[in-house]
N, C-alpha and C. Protein backbone atom coordinates (compact mmCIF):
# COMPACT_ATOMS: atom_id res chain seq x y z
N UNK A 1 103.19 117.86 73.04
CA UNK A 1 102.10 117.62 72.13
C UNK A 1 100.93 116.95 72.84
N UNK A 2 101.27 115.79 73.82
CA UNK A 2 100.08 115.40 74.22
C UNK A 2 99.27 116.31 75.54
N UNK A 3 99.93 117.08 75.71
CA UNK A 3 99.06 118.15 76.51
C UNK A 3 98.19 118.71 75.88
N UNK A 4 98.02 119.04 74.54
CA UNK A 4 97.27 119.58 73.46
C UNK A 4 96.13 118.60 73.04
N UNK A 5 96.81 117.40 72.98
CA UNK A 5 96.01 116.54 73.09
C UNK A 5 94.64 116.53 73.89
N UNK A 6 94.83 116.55 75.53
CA UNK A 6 94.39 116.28 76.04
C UNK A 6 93.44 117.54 76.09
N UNK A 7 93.94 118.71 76.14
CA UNK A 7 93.20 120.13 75.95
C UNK A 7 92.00 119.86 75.02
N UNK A 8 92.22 119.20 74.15
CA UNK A 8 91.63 118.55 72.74
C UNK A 8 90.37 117.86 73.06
N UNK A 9 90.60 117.18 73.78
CA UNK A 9 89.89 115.92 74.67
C UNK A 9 88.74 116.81 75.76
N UNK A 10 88.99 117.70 76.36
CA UNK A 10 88.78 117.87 77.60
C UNK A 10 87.77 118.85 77.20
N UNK A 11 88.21 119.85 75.81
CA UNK A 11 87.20 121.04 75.17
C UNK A 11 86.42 120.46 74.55
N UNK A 12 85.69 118.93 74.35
CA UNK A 12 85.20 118.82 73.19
C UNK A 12 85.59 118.75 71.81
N UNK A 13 87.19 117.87 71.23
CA UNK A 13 87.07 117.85 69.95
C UNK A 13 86.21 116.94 68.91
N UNK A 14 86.40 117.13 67.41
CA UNK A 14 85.65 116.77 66.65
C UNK A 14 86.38 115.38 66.02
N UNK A 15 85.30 114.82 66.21
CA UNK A 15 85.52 112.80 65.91
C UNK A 15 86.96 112.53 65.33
N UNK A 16 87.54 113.32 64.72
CA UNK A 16 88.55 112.69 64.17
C UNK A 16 89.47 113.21 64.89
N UNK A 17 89.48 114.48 65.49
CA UNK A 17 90.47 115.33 66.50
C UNK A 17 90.76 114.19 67.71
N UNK A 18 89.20 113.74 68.26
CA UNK A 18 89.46 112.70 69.31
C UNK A 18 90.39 111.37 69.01
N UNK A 19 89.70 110.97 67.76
CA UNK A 19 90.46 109.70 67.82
C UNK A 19 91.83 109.60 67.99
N UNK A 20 92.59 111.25 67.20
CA UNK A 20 93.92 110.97 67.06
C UNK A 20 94.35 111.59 68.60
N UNK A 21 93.62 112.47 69.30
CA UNK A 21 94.00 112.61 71.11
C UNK A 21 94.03 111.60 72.03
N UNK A 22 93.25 110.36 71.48
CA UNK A 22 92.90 109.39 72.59
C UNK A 22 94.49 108.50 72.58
N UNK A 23 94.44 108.46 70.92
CA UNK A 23 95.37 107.42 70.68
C UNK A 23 96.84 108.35 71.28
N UNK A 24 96.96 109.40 70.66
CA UNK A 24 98.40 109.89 71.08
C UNK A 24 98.57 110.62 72.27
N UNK A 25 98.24 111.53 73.08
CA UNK A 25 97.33 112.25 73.69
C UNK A 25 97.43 111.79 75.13
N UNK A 26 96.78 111.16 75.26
CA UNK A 26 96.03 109.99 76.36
C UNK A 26 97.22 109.02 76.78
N UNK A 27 97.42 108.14 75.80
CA UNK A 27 98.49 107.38 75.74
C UNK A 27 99.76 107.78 76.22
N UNK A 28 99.92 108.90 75.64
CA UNK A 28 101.31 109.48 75.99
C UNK A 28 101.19 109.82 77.90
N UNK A 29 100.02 110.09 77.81
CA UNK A 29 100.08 110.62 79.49
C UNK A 29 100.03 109.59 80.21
N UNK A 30 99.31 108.58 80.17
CA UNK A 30 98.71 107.07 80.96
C UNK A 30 100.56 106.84 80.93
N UNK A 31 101.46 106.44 80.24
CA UNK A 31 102.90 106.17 79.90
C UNK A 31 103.50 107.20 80.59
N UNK A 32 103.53 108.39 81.08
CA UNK A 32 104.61 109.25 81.62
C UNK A 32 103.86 108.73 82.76
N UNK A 33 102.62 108.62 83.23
CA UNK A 33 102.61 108.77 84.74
C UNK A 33 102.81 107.49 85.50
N UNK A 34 102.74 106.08 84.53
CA UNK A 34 103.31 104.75 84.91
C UNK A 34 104.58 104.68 84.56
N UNK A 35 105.69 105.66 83.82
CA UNK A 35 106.81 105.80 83.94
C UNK A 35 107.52 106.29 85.66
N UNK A 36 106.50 107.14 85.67
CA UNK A 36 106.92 107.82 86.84
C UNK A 36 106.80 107.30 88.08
N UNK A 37 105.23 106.32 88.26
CA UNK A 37 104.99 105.75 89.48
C UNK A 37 105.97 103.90 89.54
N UNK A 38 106.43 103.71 88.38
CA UNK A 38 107.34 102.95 88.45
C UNK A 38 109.03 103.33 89.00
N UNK A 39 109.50 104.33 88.68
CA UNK A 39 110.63 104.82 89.08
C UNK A 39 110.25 105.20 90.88
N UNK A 40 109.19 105.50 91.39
CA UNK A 40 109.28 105.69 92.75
C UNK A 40 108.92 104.50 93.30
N UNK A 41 108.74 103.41 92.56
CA UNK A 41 108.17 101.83 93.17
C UNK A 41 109.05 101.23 92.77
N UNK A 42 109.91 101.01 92.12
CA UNK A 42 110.35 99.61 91.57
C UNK A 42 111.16 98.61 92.41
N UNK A 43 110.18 98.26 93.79
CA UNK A 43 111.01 97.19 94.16
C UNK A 43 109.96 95.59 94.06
N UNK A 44 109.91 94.82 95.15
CA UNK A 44 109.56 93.43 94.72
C UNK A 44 108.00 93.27 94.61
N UNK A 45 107.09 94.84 94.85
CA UNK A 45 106.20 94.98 94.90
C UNK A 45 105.39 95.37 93.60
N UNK A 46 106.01 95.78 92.97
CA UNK A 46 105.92 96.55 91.39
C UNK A 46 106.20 95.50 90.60
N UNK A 47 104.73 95.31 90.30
CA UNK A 47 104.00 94.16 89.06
C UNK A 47 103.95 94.72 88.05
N UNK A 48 103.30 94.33 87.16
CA UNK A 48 102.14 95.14 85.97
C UNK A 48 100.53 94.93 86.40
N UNK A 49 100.94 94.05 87.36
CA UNK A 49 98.74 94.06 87.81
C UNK A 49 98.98 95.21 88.56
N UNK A 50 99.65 95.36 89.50
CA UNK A 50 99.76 96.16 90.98
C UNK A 50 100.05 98.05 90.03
N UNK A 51 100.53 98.12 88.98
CA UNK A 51 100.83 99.55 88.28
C UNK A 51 99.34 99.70 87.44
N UNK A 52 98.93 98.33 86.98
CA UNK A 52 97.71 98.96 86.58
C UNK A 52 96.46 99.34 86.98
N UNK A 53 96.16 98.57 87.93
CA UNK A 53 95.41 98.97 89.05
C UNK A 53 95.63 99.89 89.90
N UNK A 54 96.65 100.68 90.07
CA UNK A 54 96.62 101.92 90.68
C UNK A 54 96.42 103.16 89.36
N UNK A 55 96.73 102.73 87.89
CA UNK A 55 96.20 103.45 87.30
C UNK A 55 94.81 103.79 86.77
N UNK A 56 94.12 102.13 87.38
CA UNK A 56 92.29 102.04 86.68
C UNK A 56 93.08 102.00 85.19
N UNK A 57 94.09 100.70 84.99
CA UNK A 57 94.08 100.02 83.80
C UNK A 57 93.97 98.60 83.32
N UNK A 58 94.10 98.12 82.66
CA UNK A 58 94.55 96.69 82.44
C UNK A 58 95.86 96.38 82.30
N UNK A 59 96.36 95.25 82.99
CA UNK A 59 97.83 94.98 82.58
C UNK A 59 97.89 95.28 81.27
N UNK A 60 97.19 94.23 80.68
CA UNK A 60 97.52 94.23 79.13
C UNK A 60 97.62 95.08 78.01
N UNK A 61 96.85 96.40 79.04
CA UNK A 61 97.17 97.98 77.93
C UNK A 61 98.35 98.46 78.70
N UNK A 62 98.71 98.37 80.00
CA UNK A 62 100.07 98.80 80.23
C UNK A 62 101.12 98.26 79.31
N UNK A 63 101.05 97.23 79.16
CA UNK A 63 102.46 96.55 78.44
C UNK A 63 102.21 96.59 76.48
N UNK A 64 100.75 97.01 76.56
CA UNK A 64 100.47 97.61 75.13
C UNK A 64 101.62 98.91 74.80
N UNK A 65 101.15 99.87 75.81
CA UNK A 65 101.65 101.49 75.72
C UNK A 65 103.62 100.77 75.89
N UNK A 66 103.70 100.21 76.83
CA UNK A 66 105.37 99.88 76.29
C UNK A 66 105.29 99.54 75.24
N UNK A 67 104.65 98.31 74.68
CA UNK A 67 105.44 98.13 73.17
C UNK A 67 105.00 99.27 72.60
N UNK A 68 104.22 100.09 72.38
CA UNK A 68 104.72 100.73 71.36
C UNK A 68 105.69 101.98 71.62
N UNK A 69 106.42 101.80 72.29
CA UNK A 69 107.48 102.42 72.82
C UNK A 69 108.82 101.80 72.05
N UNK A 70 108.64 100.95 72.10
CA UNK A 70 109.57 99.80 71.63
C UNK A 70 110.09 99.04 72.68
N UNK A 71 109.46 99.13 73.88
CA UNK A 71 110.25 98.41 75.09
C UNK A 71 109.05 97.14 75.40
N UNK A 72 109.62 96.87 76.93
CA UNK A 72 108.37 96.56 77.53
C UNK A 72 108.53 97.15 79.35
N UNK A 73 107.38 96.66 79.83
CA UNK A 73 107.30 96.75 81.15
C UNK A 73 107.84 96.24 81.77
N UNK A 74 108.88 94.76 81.49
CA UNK A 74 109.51 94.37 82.41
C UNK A 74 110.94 94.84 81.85
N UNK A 75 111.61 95.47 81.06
CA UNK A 75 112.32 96.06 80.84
C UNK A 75 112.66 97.54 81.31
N UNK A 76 111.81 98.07 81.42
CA UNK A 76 111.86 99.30 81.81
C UNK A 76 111.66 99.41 83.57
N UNK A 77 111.17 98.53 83.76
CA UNK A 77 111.44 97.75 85.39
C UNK A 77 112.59 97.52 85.80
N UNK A 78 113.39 97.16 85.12
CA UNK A 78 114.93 95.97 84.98
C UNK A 78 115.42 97.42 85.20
N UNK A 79 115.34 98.01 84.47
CA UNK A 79 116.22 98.86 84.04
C UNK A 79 116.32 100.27 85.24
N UNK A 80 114.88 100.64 85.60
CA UNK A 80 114.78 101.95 87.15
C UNK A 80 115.19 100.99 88.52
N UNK A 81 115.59 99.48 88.04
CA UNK A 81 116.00 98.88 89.32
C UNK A 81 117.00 98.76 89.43
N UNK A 82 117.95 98.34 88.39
CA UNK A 82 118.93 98.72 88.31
C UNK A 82 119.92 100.44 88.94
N UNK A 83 119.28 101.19 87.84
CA UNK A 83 119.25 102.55 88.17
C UNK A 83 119.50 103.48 89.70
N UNK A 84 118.66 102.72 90.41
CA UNK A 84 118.68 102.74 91.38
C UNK A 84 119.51 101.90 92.76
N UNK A 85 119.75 100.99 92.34
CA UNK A 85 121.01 100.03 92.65
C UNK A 85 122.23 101.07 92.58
N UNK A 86 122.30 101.26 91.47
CA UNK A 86 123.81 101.80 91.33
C UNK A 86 123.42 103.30 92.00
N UNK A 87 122.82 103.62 92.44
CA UNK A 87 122.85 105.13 92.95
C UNK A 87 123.39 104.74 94.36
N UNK A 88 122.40 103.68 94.48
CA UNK A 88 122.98 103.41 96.43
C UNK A 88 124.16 102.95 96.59
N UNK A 89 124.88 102.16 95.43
CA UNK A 89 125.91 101.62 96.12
C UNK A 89 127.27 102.51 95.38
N UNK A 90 126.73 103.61 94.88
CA UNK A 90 127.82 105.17 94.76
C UNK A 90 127.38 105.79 95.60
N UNK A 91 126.64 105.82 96.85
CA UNK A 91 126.38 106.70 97.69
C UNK A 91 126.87 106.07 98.91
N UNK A 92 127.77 107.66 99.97
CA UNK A 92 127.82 106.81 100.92
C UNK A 92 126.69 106.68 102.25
N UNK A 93 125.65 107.24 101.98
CA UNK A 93 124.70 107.18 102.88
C UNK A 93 124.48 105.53 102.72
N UNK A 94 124.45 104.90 101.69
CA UNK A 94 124.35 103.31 101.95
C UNK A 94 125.22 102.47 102.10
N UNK A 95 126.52 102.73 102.22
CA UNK A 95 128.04 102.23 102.62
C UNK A 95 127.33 100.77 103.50
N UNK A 96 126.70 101.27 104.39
CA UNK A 96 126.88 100.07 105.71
C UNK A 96 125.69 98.98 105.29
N UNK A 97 124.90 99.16 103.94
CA UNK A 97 124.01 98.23 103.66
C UNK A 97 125.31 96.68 103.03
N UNK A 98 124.83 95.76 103.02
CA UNK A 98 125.73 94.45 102.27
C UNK A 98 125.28 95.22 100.51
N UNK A 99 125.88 94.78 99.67
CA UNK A 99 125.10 94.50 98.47
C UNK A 99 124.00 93.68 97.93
N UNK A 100 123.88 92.37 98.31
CA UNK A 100 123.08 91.83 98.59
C UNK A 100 122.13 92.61 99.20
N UNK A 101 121.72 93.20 100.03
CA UNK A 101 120.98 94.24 101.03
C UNK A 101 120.16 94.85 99.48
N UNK A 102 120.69 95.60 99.08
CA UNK A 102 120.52 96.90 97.84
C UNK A 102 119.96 95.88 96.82
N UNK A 103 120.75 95.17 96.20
CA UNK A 103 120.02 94.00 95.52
C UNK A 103 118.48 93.48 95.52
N UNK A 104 118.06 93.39 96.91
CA UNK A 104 116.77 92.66 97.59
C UNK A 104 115.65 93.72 97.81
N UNK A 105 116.63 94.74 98.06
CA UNK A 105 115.97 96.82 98.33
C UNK A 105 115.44 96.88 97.12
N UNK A 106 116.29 96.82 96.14
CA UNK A 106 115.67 97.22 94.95
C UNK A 106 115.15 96.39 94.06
N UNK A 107 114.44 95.26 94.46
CA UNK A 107 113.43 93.92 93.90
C UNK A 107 113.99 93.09 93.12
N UNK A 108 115.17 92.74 93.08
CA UNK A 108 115.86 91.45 92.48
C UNK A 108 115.36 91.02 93.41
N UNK A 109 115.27 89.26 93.47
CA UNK A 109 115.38 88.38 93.74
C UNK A 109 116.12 87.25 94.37
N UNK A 110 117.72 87.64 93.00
CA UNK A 110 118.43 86.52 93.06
C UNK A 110 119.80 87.61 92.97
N UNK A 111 120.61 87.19 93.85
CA UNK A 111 122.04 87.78 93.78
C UNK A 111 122.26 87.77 92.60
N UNK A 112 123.11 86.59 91.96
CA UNK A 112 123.29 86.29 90.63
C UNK A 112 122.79 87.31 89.14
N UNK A 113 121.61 87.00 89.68
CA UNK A 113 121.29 87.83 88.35
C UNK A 113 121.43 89.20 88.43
N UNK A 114 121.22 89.72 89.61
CA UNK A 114 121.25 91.13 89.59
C UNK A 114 123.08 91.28 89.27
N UNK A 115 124.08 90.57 89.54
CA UNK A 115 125.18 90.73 89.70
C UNK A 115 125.23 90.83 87.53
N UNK A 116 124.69 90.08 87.33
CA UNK A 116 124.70 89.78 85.95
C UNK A 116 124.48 90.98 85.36
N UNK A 117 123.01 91.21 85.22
CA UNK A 117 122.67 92.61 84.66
C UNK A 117 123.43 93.22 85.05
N UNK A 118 123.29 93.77 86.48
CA UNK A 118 123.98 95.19 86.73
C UNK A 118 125.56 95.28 85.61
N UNK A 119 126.16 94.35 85.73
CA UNK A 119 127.69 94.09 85.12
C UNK A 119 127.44 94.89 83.40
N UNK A 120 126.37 94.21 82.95
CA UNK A 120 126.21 94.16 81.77
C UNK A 120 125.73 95.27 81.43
N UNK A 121 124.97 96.19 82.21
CA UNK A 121 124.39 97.32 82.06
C UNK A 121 125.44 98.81 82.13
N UNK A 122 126.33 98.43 83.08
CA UNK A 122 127.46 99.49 83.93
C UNK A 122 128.63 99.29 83.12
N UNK A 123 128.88 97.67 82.98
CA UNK A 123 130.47 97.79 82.64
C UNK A 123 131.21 97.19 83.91
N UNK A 124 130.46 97.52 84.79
CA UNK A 124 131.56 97.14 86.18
C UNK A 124 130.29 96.13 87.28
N UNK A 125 131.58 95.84 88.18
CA UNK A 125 130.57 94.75 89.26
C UNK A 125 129.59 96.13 90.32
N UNK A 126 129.19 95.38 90.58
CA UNK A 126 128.60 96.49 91.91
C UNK A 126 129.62 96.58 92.69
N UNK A 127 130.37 95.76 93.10
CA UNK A 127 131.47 96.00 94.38
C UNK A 127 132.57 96.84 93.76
N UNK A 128 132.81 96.80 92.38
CA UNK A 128 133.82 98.15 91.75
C UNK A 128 132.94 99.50 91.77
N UNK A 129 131.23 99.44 91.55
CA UNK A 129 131.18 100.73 91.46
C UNK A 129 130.90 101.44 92.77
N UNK A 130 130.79 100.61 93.84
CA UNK A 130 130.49 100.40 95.58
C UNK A 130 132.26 101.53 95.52
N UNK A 131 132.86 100.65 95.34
CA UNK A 131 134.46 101.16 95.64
C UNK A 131 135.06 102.72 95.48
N UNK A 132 134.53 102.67 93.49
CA UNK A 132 134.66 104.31 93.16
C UNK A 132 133.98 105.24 93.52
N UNK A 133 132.52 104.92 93.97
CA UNK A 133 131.65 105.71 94.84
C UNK A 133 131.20 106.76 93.58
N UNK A 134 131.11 106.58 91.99
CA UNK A 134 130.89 107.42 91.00
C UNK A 134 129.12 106.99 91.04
N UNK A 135 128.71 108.34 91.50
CA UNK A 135 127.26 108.57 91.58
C UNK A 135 126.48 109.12 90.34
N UNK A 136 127.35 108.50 88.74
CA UNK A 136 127.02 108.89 87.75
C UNK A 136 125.38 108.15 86.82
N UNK A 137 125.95 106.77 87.46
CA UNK A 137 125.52 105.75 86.55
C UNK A 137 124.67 106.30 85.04
């Protein structure tokens, strides 16, 4: 739909056509493509200043377009970092990294917490899903 949108936008629609392209339209796209440039960034570098400024946005409309998602930006952060955690440590191309290593790779911070989430997210520790090598997550 928001491709239509934007078709909408781009041909010249009429005042009320726009308003509802900008809002849905627009929005929807600005959100898939900071969905997307977050999933290929998300390590200790990947802010909300640093995603909006590579989009020519404001933080504060980035984390707008999450809520009305129902999420937010640092959730959906948490969450492709995670994501990505557990891919490496079911893969054995990263066998010889520590966990800790993958942890720090993928912009945690703090052992601990990442040990936390990840648990809470998976079901299992990282060093059980390190073990089964299930590249499902």
């Amino acid at each position: 739909m928001h491709v239509y949108d934007l078709l909408a936008l781009a041909m010249g629609a009429t005042r009320e056509a726009r308003h509802v392209a900008k809002h849905r339209g627009l929005r929807a796209a600005h959100l898939s493509a900071i969905k997307k440039d977050i999933s290929n960034k998300a390590d200790h570098k990947c802010t909300v200043d640093a995603v909006a400024a590579r989009h020519d946005l404001s933080a504060r409309h980035v984390q707008r377009l999450f809520a009305e998602e129902g999420t937010s930006f640092t959730e959906f952060l948490r969450e492709q970092r995670l994501l990505r955690a557990y891919r490496m440590l079911a893969s054995p191309r990263f066998e010889h990294l520590r966990i800790s290593d993958i942890a720090f790779e993928t912009g945690f911070g703090d052992l601990s917490w990442f040990n936390r989430q990840f648990r809470t997210r998976f079901g299992a520790s990282p060093s059980e899903v390190r073990a089964s090598g299930d590249a499902q997550g």
